[in-house]
Protein backbone atom coordinates (compact mmCIF):
# COMPACT_ATOMS: atom_id res chain seq x y z
CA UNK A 1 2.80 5.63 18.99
CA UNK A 2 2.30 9.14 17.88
CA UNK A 3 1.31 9.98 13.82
CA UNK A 4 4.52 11.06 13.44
CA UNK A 5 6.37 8.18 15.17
CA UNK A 6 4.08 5.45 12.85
CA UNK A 7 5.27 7.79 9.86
CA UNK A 8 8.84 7.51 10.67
CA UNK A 9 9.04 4.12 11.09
CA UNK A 10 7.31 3.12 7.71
CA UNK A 11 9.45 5.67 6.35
CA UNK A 12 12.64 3.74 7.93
CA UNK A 13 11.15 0.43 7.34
CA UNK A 14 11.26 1.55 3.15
CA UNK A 15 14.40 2.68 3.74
CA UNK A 16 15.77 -0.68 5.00
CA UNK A 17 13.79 -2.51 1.48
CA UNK A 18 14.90 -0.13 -0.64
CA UNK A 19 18.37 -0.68 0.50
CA UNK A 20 18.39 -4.17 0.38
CA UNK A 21 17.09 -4.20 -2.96
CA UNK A 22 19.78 -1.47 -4.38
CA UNK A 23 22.11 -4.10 -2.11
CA UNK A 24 21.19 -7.14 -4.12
CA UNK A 25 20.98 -5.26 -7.50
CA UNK A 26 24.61 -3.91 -6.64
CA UNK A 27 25.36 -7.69 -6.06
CA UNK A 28 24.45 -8.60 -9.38
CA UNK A 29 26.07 -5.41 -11.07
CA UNK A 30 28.86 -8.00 -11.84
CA UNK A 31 26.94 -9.44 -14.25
CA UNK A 32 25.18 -6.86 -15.76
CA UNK A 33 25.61 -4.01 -18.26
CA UNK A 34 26.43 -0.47 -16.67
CA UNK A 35 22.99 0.69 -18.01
CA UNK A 36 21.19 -2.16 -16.85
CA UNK A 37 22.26 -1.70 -13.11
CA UNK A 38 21.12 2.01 -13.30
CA UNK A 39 18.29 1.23 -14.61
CA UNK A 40 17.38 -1.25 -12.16
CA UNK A 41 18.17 1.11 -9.59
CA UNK A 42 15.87 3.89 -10.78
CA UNK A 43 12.87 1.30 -11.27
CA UNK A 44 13.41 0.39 -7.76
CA UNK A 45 13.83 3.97 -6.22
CA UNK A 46 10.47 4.74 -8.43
CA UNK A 47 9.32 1.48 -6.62
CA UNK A 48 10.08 2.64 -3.32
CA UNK A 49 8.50 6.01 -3.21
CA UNK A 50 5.44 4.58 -4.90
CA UNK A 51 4.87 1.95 -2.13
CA UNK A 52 5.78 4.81 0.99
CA UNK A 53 3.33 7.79 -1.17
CA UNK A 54 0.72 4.63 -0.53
CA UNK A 55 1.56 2.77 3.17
CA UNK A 56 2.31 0.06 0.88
CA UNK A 57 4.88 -2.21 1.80
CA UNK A 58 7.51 -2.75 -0.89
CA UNK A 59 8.58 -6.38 0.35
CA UNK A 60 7.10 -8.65 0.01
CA UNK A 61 5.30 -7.35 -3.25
CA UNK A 62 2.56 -9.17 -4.85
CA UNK A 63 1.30 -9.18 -8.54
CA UNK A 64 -1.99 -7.06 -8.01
CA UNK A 65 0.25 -4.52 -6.10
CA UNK A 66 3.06 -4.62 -8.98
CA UNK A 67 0.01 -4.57 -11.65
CA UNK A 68 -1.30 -1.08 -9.70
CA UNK A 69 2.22 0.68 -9.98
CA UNK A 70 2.32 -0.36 -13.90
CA UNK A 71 -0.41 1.08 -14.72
CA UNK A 72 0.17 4.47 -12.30
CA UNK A 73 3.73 4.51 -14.26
């Protein structure tokens, strides 16, 4: 694979956990305040772009890779 080919595909790849996160928190709008579920939605999009700015995978997360975007936030 080509540069340009790896980039696209971790760029789809975030896509695909981004979406199924925004999925899942749109599952749970239900039971949530309107706010909330925005809210939730722009932590996760700030998420997202964090983790494909670094080659980072967004799923599965773990704490010291949580802890780094905290404290970048």
């Amino acid at each position: 694979m080509t540069v340009v080919q790896l980039r696209e595909a971790g760029q789809t790849k975030a896509k695909r956990e981004a979406t199924a996160l925004f999925d899942a928190v749109g599952r749970a709008a239900g039971a949530l305040a309107n706010n909330t579920v925005r809210a939730l939605g722009a932590d996760a999009r700030a998420f997202a772009i964090w983790c494909m700015e670094r080659s980072v995978p967004m799923f599965p997360t773990d704490a010291e890779t949580l802890a780094w975007f905290l404290r970048e936030s």
